[in-house]
C-alpha atoms as a PDB file:
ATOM      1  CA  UNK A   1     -27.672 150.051  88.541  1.00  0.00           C
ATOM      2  CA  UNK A   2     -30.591 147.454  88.347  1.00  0.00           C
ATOM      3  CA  UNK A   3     -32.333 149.107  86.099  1.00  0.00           C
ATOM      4  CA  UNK A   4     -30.149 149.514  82.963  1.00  0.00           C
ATOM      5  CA  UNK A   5     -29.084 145.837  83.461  1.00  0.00           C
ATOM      6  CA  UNK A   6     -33.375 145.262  83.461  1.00  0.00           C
ATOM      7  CA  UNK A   7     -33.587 147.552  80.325  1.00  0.00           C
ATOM      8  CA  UNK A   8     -31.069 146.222  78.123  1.00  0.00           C
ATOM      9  CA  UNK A   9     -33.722 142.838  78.131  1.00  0.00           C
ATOM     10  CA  UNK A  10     -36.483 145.199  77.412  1.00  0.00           C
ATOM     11  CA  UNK A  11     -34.084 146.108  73.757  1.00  0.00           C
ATOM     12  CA  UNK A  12     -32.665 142.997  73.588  1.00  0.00           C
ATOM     13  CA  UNK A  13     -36.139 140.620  73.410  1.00  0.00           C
ATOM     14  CA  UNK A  14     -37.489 143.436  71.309  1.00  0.00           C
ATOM     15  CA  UNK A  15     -34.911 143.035  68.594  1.00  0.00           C
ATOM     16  CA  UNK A  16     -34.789 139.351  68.645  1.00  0.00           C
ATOM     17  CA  UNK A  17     -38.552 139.779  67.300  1.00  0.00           C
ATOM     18  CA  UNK A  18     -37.212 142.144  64.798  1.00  0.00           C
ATOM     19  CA  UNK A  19     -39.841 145.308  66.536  1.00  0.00           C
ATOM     20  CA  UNK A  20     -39.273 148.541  66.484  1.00  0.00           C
ATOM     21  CA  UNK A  21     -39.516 151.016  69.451  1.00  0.00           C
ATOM     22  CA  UNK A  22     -42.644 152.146  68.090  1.00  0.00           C
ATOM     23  CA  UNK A  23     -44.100 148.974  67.361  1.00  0.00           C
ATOM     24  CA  UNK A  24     -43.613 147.451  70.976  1.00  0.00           C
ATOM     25  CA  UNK A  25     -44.871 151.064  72.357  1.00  0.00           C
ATOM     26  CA  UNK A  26     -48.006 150.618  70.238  1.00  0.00           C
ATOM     27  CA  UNK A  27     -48.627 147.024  71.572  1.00  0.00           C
ATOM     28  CA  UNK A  28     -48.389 148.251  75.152  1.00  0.00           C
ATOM     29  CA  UNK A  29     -50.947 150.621  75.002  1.00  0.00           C
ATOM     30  CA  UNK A  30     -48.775 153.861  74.795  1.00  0.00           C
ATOM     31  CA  UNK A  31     -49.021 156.484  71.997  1.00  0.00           C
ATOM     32  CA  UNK A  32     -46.619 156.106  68.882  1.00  0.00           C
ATOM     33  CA  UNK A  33     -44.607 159.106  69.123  1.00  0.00           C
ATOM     34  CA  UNK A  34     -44.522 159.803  72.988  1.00  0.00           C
ATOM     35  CA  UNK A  35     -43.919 155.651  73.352  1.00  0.00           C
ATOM     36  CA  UNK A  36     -41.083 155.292  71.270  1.00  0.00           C
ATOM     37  CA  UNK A  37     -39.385 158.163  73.354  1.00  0.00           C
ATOM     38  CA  UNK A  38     -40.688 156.188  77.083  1.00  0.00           C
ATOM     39  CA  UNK A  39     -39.422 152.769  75.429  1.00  0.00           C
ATOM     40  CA  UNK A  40     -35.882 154.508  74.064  1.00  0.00           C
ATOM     41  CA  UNK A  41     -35.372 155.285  77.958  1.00  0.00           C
ATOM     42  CA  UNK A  42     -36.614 151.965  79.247  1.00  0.00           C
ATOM     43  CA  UNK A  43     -33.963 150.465  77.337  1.00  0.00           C
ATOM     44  CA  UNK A  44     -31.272 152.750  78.396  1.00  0.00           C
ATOM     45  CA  UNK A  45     -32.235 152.761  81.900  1.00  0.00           C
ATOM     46  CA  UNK A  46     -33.178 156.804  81.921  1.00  0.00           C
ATOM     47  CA  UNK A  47     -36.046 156.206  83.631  1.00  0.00           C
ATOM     48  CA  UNK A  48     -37.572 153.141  85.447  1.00  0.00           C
ATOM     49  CA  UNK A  49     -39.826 150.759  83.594  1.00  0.00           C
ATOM     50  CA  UNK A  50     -43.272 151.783  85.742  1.00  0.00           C
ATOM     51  CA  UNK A  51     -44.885 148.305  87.366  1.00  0.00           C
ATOM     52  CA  UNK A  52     -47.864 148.926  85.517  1.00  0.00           C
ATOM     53  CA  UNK A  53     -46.074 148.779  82.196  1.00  0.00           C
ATOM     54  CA  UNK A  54     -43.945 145.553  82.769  1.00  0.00           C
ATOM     55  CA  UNK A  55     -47.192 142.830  82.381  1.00  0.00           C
ATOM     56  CA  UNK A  56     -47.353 144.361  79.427  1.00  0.00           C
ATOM     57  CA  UNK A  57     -44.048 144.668  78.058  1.00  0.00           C
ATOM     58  CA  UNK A  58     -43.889 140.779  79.062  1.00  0.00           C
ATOM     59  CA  UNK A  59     -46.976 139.647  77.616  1.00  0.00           C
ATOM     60  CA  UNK A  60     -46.457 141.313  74.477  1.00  0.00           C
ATOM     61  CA  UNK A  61     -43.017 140.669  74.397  1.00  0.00           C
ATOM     62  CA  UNK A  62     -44.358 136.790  74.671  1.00  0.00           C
ATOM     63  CA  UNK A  63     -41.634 136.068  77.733  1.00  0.00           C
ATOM     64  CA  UNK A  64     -42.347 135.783  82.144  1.00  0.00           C
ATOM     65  CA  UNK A  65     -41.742 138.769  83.338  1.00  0.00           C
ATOM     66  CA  UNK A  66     -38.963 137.203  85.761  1.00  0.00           C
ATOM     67  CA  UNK A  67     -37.168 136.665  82.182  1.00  0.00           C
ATOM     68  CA  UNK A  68     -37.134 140.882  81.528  1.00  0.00           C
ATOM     69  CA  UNK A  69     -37.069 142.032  84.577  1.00  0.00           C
ATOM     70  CA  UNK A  70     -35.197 139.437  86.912  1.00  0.00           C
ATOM     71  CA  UNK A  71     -33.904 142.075  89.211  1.00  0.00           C
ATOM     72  CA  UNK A  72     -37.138 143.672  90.045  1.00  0.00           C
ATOM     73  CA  UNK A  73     -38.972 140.372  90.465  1.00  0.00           C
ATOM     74  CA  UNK A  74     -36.377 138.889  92.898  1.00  0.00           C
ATOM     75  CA  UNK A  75     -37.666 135.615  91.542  1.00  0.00           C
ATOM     76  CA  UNK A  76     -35.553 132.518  91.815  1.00  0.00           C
ATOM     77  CA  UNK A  77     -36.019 131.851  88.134  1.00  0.00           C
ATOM     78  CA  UNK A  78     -34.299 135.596  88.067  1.00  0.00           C
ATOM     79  CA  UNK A  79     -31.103 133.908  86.632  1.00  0.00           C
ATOM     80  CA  UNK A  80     -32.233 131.435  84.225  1.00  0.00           C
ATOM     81  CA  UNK A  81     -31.305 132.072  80.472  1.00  0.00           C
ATOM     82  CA  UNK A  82     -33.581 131.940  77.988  1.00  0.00           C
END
């Protein structure tokens, strides 16, 4: 499933900056509560990251998106390791 293996970045790059659900939620735009629940299934791959969200996610997240999502972006760069 592309999508877990996509999420797992999302939670893995998060917790490398020591964030919590909420706090990368909050720096996306979304609402505090209803965010942490959208990020929690991000991460586990319940549901599909929406396009608009992953610039942000990225940005915020300080990484190319091709780095969090290298399945979706079908980038070359898809299988580097950062």
């Amino acid at each position: 499933m592309k999508s877990k293996k996509s999420s797992n970045k999302i939670r893995y790059y998060r917790r490398l900056l020591d964030w919590t659900q909420t706090q990368l939620a909050e720096g996306i735009g979304l609402e505090s509560i209803n965010g942490q629940v959208y990020i929690s299934k991000y991460e586990r791959g319940v549901q599909r990251t929406p396009k608009r969200l992953k610039p942000k996610i990225a940005s915020v997240l300080g990484l190319p998106e091709e780095v969090i999502f290298p399945d979706d972006t079908g980038s070359p760069g898809g299988n580097r390791k950062w």
